[in-house]
Structures are given as C-alpha cells and as structure tokens.
C-alpha atoms as a PDB file:
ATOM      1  CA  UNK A   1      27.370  -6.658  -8.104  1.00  0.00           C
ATOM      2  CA  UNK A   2      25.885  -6.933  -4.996  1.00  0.00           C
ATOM      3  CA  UNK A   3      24.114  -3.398  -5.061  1.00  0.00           C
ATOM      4  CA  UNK A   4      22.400  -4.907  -8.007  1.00  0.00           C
ATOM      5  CA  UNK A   5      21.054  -8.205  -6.328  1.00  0.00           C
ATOM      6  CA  UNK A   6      19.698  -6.215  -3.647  1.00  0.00           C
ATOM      7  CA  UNK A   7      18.348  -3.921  -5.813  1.00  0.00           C
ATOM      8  CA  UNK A   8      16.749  -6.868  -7.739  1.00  0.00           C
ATOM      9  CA  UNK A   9      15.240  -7.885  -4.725  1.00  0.00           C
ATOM     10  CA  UNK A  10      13.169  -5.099  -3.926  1.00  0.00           C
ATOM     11  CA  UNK A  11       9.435  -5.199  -3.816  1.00  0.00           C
ATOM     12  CA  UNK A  12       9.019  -1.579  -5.230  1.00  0.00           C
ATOM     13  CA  UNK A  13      10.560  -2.345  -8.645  1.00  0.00           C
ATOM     14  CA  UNK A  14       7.828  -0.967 -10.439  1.00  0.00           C
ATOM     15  CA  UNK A  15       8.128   0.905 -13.565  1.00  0.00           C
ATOM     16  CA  UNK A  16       6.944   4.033 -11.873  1.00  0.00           C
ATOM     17  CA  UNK A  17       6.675   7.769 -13.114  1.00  0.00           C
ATOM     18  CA  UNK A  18       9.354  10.056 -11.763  1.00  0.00           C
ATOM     19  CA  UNK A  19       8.194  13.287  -9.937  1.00  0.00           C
ATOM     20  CA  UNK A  20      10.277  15.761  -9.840  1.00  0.00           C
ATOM     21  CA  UNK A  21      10.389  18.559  -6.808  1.00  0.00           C
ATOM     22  CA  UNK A  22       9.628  21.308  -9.211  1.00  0.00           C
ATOM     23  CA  UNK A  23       6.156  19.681  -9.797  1.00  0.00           C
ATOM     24  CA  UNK A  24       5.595  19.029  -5.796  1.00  0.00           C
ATOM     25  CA  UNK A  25       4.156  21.198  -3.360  1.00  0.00           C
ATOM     26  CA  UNK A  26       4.677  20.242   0.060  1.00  0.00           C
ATOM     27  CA  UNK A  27       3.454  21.675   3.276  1.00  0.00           C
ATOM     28  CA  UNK A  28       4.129  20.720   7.397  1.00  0.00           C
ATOM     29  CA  UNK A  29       0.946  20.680   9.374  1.00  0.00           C
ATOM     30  CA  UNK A  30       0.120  19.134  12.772  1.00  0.00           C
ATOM     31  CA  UNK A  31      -1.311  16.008  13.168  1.00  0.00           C
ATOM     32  CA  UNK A  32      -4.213  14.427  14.097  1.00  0.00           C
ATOM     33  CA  UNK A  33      -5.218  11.528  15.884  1.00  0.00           C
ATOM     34  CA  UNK A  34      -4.432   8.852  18.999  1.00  0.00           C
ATOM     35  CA  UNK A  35      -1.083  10.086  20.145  1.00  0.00           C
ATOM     36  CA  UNK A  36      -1.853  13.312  22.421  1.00  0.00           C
ATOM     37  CA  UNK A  37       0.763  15.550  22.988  1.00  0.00           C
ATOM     38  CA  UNK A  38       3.437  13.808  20.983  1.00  0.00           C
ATOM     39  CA  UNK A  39       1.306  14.751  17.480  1.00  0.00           C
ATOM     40  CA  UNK A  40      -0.776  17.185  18.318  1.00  0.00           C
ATOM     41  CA  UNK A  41       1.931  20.176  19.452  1.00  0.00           C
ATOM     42  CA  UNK A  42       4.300  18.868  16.325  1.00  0.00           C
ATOM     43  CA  UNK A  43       4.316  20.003  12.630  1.00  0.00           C
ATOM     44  CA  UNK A  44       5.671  15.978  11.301  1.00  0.00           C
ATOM     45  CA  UNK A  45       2.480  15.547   8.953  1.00  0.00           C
ATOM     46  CA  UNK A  46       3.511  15.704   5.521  1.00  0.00           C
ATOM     47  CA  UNK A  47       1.189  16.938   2.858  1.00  0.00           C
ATOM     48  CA  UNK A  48       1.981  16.838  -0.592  1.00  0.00           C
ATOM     49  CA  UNK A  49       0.321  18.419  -3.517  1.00  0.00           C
ATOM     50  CA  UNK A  50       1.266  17.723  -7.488  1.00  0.00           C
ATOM     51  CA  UNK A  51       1.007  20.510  -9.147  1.00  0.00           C
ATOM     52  CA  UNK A  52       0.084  19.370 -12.612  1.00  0.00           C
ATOM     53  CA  UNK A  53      -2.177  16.356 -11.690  1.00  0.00           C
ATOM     54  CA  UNK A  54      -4.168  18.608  -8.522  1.00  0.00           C
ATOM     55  CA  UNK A  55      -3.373  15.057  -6.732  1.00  0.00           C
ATOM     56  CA  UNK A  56      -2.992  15.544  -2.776  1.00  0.00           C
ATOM     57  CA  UNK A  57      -1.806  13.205  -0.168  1.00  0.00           C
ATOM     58  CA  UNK A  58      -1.163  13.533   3.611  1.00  0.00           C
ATOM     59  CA  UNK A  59       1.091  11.009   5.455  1.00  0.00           C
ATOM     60  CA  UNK A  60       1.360  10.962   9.510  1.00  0.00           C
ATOM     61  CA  UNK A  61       2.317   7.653   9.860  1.00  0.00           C
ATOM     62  CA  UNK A  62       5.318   8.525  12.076  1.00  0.00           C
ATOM     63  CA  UNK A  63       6.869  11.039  14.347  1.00  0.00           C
ATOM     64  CA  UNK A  64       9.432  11.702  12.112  1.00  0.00           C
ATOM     65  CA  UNK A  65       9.298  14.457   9.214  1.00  0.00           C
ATOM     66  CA  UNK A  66      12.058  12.669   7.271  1.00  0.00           C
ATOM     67  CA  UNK A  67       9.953   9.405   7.572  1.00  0.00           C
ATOM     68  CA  UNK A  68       6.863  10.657   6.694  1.00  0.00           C
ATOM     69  CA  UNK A  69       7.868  13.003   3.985  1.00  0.00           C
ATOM     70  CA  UNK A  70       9.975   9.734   1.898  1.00  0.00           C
ATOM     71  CA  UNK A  71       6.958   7.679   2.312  1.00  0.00           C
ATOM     72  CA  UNK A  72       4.669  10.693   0.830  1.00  0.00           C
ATOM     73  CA  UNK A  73       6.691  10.841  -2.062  1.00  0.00           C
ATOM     74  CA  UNK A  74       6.286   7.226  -1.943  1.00  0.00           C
ATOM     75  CA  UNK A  75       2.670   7.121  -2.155  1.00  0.00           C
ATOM     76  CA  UNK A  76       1.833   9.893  -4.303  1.00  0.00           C
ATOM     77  CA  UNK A  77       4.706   8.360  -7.042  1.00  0.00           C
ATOM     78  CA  UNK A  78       2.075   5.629  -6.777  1.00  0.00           C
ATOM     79  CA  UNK A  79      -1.139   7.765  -7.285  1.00  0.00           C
ATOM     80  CA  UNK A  80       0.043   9.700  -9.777  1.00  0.00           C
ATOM     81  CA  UNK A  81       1.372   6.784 -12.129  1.00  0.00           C
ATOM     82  CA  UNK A  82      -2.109   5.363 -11.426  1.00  0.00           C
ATOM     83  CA  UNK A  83      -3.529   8.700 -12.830  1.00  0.00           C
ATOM     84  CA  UNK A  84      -1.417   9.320 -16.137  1.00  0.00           C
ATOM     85  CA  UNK A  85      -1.429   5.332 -17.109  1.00  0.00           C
ATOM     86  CA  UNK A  86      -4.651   3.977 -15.721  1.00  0.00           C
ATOM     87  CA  UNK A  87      -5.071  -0.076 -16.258  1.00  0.00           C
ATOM     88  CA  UNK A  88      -1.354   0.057 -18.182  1.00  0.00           C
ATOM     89  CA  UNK A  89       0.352   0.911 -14.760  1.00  0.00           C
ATOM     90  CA  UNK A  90       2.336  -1.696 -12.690  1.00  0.00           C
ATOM     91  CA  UNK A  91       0.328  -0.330  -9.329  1.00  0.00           C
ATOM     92  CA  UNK A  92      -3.129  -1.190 -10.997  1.00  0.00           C
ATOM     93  CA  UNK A  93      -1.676  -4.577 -11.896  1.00  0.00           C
ATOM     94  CA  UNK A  94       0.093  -5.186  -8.662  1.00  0.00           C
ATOM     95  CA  UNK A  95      -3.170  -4.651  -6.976  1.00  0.00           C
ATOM     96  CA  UNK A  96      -5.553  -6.680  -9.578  1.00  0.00           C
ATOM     97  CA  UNK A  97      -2.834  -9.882  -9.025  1.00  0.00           C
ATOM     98  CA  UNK A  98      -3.286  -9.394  -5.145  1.00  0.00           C
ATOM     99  CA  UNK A  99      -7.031  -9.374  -5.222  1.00  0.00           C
ATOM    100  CA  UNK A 100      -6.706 -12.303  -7.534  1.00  0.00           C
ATOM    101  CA  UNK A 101      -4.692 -14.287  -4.697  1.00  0.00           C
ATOM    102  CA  UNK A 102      -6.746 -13.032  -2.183  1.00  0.00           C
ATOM    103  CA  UNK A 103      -9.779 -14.704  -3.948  1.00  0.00           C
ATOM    104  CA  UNK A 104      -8.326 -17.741  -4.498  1.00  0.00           C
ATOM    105  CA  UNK A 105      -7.028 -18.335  -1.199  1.00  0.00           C
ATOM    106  CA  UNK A 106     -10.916 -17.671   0.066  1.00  0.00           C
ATOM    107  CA  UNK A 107     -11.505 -20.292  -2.618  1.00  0.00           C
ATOM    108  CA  UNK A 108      -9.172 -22.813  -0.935  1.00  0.00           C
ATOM    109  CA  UNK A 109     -10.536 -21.942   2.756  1.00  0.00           C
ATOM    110  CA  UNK A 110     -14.073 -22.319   1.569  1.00  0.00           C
ATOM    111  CA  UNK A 111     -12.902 -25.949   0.327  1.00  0.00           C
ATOM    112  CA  UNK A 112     -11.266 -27.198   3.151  1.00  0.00           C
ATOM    113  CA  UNK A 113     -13.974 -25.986   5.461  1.00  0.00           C
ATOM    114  CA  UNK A 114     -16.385 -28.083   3.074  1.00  0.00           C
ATOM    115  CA  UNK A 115     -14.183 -31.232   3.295  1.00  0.00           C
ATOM    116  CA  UNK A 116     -14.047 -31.274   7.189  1.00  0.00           C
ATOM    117  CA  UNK A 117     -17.305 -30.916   7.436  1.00  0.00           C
ATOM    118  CA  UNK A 118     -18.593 -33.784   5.166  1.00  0.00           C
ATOM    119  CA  UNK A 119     -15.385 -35.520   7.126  1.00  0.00           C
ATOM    120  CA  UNK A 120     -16.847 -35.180  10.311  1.00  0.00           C
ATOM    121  CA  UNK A 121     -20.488 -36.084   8.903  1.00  0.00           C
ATOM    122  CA  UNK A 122     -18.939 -39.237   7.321  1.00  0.00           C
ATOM    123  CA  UNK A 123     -17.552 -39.631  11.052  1.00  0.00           C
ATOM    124  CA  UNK A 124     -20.785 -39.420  12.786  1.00  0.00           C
ATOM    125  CA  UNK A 125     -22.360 -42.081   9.995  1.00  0.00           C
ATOM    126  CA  UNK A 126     -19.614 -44.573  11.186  1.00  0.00           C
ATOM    127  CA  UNK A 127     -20.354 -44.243  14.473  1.00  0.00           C
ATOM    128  CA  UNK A 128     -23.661 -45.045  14.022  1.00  0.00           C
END
C-alpha cells in the first residue's frame, strides 16, 4: 500500500492523454546556449515531434539525454492534452487555479502595503 500513498502524493496526477512511441518522432541535436563546450560539442537536446497533432517541443534543460528526453515526453503529454481537450483538460485548469492564487495573493500584498501605510500616517498624526 505504500506504492499507492506515494503515488497519491504526486503533483502530476493529472488525467492526462497517453502518447504512445508509435505517434512520437524524436530527434538528438546539439544544444544551444550558456554552457560552452559542455553543450555545444554534445547531441543531449531532445526534440520531439507528434505525429498526428504536428506539435513540436525541444528540451535542453540538462546534460543528460535520459533526463531531457523523460521530461520531453513530459511536456509534450502536457501540450498535447491541452490541444485535443482545450478548457476540459486538467493542465488548462491547473494553470487557471494558479493564476487565480497568484492574483489573490497580489490582492493580499496590495492590502497590507495599504494598512502600513495609513499605520505609519496614523503614527506621524500622534506624534504631532
């Protein structure tokens, strides 16, 4: 049982599409980018091409192939749900909650700033 709690805990539990290989195209190219020698003489960036959606990403976030090609399955699992189920998929709605906290927490910083400020005014009137 505890494979499942852990698996429970996960942040990417998202009802995702599956891809499978036969749909993928994937290519090694060199990388680009800060890093000299270590990227730019190595084939470790990862693009990956869906065949039936015409969706493309490229990942180089790491030296390693085996890295970088999990986390452009990764991404492009993401993009494509995001292209077959629009507003219904869990990505769209992961993001619109996030912006939604986002906002509010501007909300909250925008307050405080507002109290302290009529704080310190009410400050400077007692000193007076």
């Amino acid at each position: 049982s505890v494979p499942l709690l852990q698996a429970a805990r996960k942040k990417n539990s998202l009802n995702l599409l599956e891809l499978t290989e036969a749909e993928l195209e994937e290519q090694f190219v060199r990388g680009d980018g800060p890093g000299g020698q270590a990227t730019n003489k190595t084939n470790n960036c990862v693009v990956l091409k869906h065949i039936p959606s015409g969706i493309v990403v490229k990942c180089h976030q790491t030296r390693s192939v085996e890295k970088n090609r999990k986390m452009a399955r990764e991404i492009l699992q993401k993009k494509v749900d995001l292209f077959y189920k629009g507003e219904a998929s869990d990505v769209f709605k992961e993001k619109k909650a996030s912006e939604k906290q986002k906002q509010e927490k501007k909300r909250r910083a925008k307050e405080n700033l507002e109290r302290k400020k009529l704080f310190k005014e009410m400050q400077q009137l007692d000193k007076e």
